[in-house]
PDB file of N, CA and C in Angstrom:
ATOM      1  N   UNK A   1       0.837  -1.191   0.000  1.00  0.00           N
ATOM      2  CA  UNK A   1       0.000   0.000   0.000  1.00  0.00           C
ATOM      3  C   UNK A   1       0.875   1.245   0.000  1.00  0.00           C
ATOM      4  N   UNK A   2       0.717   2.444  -0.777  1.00  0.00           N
ATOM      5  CA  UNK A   2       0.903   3.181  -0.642  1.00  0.00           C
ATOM      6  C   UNK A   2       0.916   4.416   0.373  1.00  0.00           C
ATOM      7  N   UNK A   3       1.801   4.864   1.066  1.00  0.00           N
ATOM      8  CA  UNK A   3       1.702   6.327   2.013  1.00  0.00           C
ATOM      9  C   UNK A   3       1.970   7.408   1.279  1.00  0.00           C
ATOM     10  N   UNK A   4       1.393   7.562  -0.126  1.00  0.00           N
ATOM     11  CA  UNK A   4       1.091   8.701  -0.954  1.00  0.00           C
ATOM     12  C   UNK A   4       0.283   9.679  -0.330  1.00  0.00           C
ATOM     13  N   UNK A   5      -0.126  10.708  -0.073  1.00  0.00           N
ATOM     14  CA  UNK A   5      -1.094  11.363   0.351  1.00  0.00           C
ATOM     15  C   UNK A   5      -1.429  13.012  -0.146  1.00  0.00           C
ATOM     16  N   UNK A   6      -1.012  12.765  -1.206  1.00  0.00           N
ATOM     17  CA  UNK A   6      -1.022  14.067  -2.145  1.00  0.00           C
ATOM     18  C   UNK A   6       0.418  14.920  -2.205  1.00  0.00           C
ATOM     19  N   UNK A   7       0.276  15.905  -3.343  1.00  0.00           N
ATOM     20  CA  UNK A   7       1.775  16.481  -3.459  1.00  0.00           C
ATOM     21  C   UNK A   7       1.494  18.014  -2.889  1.00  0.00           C
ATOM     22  N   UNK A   8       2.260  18.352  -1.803  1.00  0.00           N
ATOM     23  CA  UNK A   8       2.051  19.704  -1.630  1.00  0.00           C
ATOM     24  C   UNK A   8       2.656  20.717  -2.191  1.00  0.00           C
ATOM     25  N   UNK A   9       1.630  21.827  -2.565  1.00  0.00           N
ATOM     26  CA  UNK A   9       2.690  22.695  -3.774  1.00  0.00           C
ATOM     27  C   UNK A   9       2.857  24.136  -3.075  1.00  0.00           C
ATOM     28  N   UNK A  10       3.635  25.172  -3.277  1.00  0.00           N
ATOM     29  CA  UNK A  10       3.618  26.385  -2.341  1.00  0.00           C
ATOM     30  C   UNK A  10       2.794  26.980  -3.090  1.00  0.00           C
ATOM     31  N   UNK A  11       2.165  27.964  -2.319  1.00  0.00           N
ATOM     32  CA  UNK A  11       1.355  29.201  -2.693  1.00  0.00           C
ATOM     33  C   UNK A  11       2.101  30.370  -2.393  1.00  0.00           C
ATOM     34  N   UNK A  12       1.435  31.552  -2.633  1.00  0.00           N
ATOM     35  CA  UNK A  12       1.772  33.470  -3.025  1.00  0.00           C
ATOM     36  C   UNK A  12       2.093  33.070  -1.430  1.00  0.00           C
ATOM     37  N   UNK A  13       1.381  32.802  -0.657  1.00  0.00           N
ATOM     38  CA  UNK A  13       1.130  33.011   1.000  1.00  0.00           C
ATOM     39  C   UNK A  13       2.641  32.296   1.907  1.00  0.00           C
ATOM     40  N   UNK A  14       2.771  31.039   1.397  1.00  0.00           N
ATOM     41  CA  UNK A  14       3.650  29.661   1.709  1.00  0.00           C
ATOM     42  C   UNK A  14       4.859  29.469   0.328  1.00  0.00           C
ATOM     43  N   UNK A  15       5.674  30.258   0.440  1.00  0.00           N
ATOM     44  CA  UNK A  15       6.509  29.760  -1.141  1.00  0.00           C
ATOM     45  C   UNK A  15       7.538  28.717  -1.044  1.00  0.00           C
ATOM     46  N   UNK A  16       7.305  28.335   0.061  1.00  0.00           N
ATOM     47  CA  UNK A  16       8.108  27.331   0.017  1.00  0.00           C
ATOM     48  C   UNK A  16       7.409  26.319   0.473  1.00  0.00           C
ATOM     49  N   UNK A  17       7.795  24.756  -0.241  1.00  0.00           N
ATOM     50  CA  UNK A  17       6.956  23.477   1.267  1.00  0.00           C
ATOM     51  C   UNK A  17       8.124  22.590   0.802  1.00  0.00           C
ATOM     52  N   UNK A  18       7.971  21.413   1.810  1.00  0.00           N
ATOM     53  CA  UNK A  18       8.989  19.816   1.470  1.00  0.00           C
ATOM     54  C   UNK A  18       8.152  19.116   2.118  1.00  0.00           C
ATOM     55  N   UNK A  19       8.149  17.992   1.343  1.00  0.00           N
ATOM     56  CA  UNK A  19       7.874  16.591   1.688  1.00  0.00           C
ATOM     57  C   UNK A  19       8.824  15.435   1.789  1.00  0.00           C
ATOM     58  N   UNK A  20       8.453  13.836   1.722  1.00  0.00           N
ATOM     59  CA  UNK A  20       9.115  13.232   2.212  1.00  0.00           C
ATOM     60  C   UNK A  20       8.553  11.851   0.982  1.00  0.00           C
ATOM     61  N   UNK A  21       9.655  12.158   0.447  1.00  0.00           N
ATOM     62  CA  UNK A  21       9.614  11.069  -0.982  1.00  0.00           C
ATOM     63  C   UNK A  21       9.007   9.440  -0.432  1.00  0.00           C
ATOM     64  N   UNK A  22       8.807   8.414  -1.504  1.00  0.00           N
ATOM     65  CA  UNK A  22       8.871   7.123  -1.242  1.00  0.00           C
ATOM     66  C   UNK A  22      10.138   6.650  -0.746  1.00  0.00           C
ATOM     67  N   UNK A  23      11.141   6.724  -1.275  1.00  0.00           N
ATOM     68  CA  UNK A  23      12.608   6.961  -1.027  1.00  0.00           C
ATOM     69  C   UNK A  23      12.999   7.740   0.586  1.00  0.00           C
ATOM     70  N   UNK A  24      12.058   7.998   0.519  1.00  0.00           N
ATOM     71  CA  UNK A  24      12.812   9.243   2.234  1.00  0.00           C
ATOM     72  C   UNK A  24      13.244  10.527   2.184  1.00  0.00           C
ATOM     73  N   UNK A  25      13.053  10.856   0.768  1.00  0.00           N
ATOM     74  CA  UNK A  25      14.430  12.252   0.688  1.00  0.00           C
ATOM     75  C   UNK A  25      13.549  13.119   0.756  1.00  0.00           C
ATOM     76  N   UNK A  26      14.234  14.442   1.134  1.00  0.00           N
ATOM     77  CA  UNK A  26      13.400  14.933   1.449  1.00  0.00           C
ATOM     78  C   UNK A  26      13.258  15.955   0.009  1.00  0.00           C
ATOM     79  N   UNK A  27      12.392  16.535  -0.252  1.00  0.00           N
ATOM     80  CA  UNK A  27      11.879  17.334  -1.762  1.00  0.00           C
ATOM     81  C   UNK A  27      11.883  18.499  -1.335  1.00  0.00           C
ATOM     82  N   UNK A  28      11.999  19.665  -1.775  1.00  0.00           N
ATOM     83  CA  UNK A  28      12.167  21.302  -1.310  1.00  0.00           C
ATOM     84  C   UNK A  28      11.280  21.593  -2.487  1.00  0.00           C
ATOM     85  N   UNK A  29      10.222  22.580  -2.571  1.00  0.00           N
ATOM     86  CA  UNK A  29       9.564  22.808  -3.521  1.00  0.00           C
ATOM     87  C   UNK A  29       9.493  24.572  -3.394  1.00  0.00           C
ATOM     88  N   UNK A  30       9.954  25.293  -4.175  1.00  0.00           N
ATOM     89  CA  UNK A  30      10.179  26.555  -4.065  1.00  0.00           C
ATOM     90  C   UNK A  30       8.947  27.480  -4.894  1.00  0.00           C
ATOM     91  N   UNK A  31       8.233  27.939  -4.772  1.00  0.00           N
ATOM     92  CA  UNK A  31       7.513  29.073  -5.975  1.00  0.00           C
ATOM     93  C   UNK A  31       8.596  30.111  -6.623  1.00  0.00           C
ATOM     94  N   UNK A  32       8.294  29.239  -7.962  1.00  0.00           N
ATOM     95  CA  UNK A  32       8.740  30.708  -9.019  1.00  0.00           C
ATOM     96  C   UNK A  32       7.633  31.824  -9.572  1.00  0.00           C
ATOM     97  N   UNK A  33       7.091  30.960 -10.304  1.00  0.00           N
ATOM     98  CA  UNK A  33       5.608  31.843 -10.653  1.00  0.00           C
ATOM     99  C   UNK A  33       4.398  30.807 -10.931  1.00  0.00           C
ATOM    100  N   UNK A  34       3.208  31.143 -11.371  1.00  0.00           N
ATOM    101  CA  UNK A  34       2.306  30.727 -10.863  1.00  0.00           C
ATOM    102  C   UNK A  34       2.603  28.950 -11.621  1.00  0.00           C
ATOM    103  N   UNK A  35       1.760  28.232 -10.982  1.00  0.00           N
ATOM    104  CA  UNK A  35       2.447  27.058 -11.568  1.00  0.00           C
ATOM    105  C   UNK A  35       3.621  26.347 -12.196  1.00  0.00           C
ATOM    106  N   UNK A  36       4.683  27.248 -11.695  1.00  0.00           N
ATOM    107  CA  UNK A  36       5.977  26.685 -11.599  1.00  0.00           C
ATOM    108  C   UNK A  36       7.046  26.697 -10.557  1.00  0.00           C
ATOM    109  N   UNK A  37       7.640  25.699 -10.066  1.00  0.00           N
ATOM    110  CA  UNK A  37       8.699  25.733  -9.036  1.00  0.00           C
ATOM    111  C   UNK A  37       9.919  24.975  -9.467  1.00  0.00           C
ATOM    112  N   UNK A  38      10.966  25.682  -8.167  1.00  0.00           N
ATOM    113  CA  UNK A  38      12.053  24.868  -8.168  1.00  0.00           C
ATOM    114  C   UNK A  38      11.805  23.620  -7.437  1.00  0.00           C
ATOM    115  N   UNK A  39      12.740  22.786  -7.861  1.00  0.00           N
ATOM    116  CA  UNK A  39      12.932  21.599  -6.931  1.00  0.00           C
ATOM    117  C   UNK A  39      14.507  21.180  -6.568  1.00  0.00           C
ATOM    118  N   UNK A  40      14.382  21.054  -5.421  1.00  0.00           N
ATOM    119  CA  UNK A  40      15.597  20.789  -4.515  1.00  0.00           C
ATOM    120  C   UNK A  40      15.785  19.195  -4.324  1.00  0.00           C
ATOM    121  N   UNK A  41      16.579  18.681  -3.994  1.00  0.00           N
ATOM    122  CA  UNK A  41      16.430  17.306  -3.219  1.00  0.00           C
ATOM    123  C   UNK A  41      17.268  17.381  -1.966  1.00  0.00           C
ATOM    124  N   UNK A  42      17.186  17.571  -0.799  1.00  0.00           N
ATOM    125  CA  UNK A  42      18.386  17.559   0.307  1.00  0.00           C
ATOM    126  C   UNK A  42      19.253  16.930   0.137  1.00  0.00           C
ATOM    127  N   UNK A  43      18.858  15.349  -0.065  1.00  0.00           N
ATOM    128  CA  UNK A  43      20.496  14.277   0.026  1.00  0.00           C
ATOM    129  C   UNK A  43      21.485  14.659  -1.214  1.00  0.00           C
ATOM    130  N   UNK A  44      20.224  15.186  -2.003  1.00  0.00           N
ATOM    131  CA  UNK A  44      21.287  15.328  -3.520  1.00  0.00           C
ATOM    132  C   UNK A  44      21.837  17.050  -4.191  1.00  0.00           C
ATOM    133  N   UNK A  45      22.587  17.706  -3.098  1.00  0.00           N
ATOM    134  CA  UNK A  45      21.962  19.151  -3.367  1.00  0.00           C
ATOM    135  C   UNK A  45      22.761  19.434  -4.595  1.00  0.00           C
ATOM    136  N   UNK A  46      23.568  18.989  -5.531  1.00  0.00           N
ATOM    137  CA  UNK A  46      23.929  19.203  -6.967  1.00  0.00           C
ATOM    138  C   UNK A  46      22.463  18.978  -7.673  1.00  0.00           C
ATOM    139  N   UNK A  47      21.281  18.301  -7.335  1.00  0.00           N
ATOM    140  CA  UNK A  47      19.981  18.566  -8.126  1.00  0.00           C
ATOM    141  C   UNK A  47      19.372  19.556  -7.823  1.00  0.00           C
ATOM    142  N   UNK A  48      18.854  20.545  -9.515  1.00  0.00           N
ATOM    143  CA  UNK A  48      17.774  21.260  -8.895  1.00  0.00           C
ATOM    144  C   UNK A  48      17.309  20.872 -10.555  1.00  0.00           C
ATOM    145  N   UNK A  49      15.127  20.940 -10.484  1.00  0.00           N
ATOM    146  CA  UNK A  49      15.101  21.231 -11.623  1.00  0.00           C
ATOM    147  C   UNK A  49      13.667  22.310 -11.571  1.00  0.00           C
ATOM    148  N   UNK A  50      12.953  22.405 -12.732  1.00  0.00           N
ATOM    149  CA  UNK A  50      12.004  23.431 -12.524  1.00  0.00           C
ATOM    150  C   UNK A  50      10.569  22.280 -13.028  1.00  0.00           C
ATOM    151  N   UNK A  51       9.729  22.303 -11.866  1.00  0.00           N
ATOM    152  CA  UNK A  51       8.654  21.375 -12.047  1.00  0.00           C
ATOM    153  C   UNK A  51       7.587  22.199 -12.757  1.00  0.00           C
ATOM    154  N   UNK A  52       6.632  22.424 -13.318  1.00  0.00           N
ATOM    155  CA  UNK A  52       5.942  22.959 -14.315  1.00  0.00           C
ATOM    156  C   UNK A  52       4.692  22.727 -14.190  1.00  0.00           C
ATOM    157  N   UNK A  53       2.784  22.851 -13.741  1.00  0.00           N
ATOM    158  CA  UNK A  53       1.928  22.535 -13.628  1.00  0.00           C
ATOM    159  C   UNK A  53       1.189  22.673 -14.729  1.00  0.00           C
ATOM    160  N   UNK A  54       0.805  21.737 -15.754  1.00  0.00           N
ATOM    161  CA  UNK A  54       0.132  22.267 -16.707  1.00  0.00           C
ATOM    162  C   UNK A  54      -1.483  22.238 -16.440  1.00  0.00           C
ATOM    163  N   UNK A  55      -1.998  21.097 -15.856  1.00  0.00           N
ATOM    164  CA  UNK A  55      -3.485  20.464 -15.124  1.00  0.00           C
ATOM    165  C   UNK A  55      -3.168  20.312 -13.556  1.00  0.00           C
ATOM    166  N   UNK A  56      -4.216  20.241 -13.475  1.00  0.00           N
ATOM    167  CA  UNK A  56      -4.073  19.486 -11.703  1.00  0.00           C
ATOM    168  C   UNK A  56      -2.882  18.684 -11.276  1.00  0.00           C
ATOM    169  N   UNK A  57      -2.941  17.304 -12.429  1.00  0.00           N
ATOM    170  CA  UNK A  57      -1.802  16.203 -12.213  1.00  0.00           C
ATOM    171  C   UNK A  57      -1.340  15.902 -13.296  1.00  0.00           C
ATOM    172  N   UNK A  58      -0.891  16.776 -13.739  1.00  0.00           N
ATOM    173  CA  UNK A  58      -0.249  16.844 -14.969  1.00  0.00           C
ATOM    174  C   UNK A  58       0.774  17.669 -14.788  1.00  0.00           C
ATOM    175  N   UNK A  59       2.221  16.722 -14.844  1.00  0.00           N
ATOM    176  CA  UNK A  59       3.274  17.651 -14.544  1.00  0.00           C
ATOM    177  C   UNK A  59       4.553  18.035 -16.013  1.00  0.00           C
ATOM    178  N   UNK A  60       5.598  18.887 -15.377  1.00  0.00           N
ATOM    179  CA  UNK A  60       6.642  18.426 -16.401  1.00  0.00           C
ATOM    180  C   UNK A  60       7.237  18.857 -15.684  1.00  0.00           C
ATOM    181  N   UNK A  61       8.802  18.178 -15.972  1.00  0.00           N
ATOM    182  CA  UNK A  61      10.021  18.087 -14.815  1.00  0.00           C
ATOM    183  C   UNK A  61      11.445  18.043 -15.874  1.00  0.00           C
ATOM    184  N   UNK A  62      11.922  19.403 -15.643  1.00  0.00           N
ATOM    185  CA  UNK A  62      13.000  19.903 -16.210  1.00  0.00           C
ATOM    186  C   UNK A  62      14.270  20.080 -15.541  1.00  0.00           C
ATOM    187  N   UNK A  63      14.938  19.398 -15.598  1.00  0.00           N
ATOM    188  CA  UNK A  63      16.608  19.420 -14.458  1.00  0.00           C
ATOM    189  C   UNK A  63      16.928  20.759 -15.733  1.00  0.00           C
ATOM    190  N   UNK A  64      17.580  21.639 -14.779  1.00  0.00           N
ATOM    191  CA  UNK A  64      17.975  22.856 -14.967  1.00  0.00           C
ATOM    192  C   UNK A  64      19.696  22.868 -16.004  1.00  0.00           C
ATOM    193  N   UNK A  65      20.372  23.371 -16.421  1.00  0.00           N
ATOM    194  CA  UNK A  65      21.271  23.177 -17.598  1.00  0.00           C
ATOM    195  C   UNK A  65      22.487  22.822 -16.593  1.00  0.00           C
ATOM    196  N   UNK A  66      23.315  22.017 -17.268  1.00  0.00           N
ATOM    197  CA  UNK A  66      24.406  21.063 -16.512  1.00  0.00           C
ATOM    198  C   UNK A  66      24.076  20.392 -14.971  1.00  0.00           C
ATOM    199  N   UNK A  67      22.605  19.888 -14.802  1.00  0.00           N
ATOM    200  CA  UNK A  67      22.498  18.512 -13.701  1.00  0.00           C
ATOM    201  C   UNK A  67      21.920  17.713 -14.532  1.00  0.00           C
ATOM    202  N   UNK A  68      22.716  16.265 -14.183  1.00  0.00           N
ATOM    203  CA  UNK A  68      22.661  15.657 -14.855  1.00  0.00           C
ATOM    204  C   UNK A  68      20.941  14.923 -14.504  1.00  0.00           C
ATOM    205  N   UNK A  69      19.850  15.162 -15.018  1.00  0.00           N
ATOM    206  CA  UNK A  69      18.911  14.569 -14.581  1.00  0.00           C
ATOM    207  C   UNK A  69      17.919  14.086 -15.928  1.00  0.00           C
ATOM    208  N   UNK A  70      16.798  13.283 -15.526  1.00  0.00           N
ATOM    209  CA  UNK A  70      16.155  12.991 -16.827  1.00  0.00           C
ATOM    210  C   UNK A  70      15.148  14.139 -17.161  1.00  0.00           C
ATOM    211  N   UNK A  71      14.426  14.529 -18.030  1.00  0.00           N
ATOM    212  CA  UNK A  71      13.287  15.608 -17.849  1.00  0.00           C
ATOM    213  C   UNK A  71      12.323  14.409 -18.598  1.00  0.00           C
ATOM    214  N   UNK A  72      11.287  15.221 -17.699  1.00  0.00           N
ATOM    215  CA  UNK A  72       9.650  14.160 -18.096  1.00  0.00           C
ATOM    216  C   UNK A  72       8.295  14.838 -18.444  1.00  0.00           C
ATOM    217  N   UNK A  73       7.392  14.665 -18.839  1.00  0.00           N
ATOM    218  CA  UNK A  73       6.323  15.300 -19.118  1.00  0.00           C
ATOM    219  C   UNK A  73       5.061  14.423 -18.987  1.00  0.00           C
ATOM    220  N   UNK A  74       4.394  15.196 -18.986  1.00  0.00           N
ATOM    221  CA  UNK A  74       3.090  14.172 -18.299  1.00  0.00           C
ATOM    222  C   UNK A  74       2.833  12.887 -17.014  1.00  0.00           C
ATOM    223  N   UNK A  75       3.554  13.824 -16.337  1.00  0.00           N
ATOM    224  CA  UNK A  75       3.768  12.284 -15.213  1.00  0.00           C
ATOM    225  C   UNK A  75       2.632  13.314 -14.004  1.00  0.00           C
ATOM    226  N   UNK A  76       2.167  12.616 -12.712  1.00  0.00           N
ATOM    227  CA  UNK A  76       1.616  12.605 -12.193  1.00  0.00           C
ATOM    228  C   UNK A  76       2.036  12.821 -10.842  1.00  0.00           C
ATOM    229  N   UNK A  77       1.489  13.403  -9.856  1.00  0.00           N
ATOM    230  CA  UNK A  77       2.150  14.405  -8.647  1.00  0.00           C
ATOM    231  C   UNK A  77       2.569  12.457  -7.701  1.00  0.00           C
ATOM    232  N   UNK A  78       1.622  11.439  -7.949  1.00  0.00           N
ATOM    233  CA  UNK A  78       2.080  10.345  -7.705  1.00  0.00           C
ATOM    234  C   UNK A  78       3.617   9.861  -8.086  1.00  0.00           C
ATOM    235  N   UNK A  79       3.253  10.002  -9.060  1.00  0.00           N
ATOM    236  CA  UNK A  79       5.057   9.546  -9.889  1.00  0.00           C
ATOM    237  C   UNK A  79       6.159  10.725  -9.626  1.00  0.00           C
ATOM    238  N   UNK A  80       5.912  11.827  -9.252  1.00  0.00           N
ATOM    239  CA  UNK A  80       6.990  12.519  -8.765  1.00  0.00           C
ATOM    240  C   UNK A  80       7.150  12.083  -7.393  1.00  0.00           C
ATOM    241  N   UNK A  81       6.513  11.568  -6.646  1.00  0.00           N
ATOM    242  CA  UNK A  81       6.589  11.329  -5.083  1.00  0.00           C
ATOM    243  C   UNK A  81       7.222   9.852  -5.219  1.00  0.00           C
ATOM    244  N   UNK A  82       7.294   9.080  -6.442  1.00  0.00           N
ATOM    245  CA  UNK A  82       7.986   7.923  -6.148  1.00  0.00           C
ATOM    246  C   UNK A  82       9.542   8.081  -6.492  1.00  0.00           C
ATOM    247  N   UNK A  83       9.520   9.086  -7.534  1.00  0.00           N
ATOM    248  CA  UNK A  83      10.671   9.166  -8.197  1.00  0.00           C
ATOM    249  C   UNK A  83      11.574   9.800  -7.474  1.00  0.00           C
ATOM    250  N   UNK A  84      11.517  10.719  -6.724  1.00  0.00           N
ATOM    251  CA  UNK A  84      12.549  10.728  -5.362  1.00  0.00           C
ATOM    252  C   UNK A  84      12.721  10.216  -4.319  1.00  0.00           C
TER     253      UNK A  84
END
């Protein structure tokens, strides 16, 4: 069973939040502008990329220029919570 329990995203009010991956790590989620943030990883702080909201759960995930990361599109606030 899953301990998914939704992805928390920052608001104008809260610009920052973290959660706590499937993995354990912890996620830093920063507001840039409206439906877009940075993303941090604590254990891994050479990662950052810029997560992107296009729908509700509809994401895209861009590692920022020289980290070495994959970028994805259309994945789901689920599949970002497994993938770290």
């Amino acid at each position: 069973m899953s301990d998914f329990e939704g992805l928390p995203l920052p608001t104008a009010e809260q610009k920052e939040v973290s959660f706590l991956s499937r993995r354990g790590n912890e996620v830093i989620l920063r507001l840039i502008d409206t439906d877009r943030f940075e993303v941090k990883v604590t254990e891994h702080p050479d990662y950052t990329a810029v997560l992107t909201r296009h729908a509700p759960d509809d994401f895209e995930l861009q590692p920022v220029r020289d980290v070495d990361g994959v970028a994805d599109d259309g994945i789901t606030a689920h599949e970002l919570w497994e993938r770290f």
